[in-house]
C-alpha atoms as a PDB file:
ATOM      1  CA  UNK A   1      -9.402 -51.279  -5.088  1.00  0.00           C
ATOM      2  CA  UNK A   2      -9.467 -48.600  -2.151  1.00  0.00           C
ATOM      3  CA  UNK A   3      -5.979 -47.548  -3.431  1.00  0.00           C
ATOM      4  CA  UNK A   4      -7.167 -47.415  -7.123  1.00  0.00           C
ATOM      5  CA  UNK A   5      -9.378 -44.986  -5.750  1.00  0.00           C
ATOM      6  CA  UNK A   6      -7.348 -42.675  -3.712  1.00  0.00           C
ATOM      7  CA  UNK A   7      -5.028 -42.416  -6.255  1.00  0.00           C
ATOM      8  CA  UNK A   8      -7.765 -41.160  -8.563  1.00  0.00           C
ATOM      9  CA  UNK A   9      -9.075 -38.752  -6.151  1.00  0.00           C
ATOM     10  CA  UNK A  10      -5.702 -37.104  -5.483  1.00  0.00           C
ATOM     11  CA  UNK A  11      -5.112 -37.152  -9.198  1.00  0.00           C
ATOM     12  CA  UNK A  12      -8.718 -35.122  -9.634  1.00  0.00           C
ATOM     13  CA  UNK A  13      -8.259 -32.899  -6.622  1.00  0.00           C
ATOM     14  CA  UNK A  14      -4.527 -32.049  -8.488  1.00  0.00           C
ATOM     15  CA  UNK A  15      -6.161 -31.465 -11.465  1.00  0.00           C
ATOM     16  CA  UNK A  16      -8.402 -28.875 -10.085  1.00  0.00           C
ATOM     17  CA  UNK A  17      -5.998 -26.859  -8.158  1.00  0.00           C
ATOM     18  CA  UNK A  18      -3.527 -26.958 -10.973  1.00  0.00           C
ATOM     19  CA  UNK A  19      -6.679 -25.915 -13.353  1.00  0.00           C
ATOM     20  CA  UNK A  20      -8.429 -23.360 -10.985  1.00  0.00           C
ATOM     21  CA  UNK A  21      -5.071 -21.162 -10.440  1.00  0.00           C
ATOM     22  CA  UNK A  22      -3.959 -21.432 -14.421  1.00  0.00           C
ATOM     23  CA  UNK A  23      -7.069 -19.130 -15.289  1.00  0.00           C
ATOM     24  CA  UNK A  24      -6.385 -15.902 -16.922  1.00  0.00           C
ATOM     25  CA  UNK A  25      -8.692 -13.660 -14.784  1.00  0.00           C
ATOM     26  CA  UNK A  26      -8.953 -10.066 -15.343  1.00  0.00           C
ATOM     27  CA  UNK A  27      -9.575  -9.093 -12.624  1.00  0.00           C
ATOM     28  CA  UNK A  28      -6.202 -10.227 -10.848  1.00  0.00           C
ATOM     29  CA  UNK A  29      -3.826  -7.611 -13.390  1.00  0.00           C
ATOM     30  CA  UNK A  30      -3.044  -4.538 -12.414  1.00  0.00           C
ATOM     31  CA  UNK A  31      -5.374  -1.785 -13.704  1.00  0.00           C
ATOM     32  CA  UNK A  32      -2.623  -0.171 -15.727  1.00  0.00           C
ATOM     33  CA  UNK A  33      -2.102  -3.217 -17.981  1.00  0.00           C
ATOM     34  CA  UNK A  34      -5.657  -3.513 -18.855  1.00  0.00           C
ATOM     35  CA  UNK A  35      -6.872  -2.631 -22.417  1.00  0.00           C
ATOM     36  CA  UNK A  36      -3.239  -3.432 -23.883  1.00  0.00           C
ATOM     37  CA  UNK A  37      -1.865   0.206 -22.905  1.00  0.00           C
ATOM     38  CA  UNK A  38       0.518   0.752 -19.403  1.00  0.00           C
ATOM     39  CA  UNK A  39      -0.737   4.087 -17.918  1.00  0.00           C
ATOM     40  CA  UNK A  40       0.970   5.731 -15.252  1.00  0.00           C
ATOM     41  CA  UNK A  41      -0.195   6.109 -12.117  1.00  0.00           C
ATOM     42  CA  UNK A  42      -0.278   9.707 -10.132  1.00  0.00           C
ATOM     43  CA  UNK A  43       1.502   8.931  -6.599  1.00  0.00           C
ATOM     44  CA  UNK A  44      -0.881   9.949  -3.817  1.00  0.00           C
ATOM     45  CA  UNK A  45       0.451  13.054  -2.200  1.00  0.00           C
ATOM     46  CA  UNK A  46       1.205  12.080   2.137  1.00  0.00           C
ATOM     47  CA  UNK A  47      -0.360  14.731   4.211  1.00  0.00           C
ATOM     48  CA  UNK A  48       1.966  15.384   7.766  1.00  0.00           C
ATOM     49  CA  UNK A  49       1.792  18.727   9.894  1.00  0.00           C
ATOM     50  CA  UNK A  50       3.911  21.289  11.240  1.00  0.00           C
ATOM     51  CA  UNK A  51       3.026  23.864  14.132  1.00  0.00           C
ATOM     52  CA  UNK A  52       3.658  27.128  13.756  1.00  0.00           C
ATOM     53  CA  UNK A  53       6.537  27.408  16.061  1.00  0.00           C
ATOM     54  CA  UNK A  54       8.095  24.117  15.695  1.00  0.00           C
ATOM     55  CA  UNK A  55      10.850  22.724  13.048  1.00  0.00           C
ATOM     56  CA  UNK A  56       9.415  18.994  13.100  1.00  0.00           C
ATOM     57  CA  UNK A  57       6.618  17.154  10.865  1.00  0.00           C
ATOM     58  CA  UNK A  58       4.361  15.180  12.058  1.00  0.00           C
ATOM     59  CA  UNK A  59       1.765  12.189  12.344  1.00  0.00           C
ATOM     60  CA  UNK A  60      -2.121  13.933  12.740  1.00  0.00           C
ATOM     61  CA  UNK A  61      -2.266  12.276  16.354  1.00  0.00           C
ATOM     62  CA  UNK A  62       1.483  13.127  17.861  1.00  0.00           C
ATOM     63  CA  UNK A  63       1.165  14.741  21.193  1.00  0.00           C
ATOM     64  CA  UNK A  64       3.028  17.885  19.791  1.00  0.00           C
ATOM     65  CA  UNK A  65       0.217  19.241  17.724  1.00  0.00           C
ATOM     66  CA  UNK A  66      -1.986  20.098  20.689  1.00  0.00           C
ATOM     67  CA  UNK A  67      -1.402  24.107  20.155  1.00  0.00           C
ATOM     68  CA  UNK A  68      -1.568  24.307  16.765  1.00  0.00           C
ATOM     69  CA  UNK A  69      -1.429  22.122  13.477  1.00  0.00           C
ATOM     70  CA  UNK A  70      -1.110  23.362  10.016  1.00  0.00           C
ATOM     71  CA  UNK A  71      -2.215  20.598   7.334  1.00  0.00           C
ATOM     72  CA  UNK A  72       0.973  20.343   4.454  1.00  0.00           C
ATOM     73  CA  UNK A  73       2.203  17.936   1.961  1.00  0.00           C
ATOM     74  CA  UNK A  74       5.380  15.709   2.880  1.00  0.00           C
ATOM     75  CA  UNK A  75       7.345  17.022  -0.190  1.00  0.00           C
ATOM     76  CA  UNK A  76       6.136  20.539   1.368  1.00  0.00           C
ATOM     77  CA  UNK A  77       7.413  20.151   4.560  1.00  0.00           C
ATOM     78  CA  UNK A  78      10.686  18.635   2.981  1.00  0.00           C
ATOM     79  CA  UNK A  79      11.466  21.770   0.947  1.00  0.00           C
ATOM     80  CA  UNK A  80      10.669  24.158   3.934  1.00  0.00           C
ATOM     81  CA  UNK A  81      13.557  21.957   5.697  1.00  0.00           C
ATOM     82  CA  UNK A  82      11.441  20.587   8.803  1.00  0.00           C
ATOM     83  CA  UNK A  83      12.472  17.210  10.285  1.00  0.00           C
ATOM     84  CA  UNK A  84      10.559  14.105  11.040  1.00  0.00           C
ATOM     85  CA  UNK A  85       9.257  14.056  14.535  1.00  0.00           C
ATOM     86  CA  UNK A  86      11.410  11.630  16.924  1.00  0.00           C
ATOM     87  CA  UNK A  87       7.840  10.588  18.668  1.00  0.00           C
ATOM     88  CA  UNK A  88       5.322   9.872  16.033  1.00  0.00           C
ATOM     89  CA  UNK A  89       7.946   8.913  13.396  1.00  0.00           C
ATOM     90  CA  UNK A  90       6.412  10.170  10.336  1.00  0.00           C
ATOM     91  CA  UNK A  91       7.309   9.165   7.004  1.00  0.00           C
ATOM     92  CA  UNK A  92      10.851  10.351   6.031  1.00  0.00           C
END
């Protein structure tokens, strides 16, 4: 009898796990597949900084920007040929 009922209860608890994940929730899709239409998304732009002497990008809190630091996109930085900081290692 005992075993009649563990095997039910592993059966239910199954049933339930199995059940509670196969639920089509919202929620859980990416916004740009909601309301049937795909949307695409604007990439955030990455903020680093340059000094105005140096030829490196960095990270806000890298040692080198104690004299100056001048606010500029990645992609900015990029064009205008400066290279990633060896110290901070900001995104390249």
């Amino acid at each position: 009898m005992k075993k009649v009922i563990v095997v039910i209860l592993i059966l239910a608890l199954g049933v339930c796990f199995v059940g509670c994940g196969a639920q089509n929730n919202k929620s859980d899709r990416h916004p740009a597949q909601l309301g049937g239409e795909v949307r695409e998304v604007e990439p955030v732009e990455t903020t680093v900084y340059i000094t105005r002497a140096g030829e490196k990008y960095h990270l806000s809190d890298c040692k080198h920007l104690r004299r100056s630091k001048i606010k500029v996109s990645l992609k900015e930085a990029k064009i205008k040929d400066y290279e990633a900081c060896k110290d901070c290692k900001p995104y390249k």
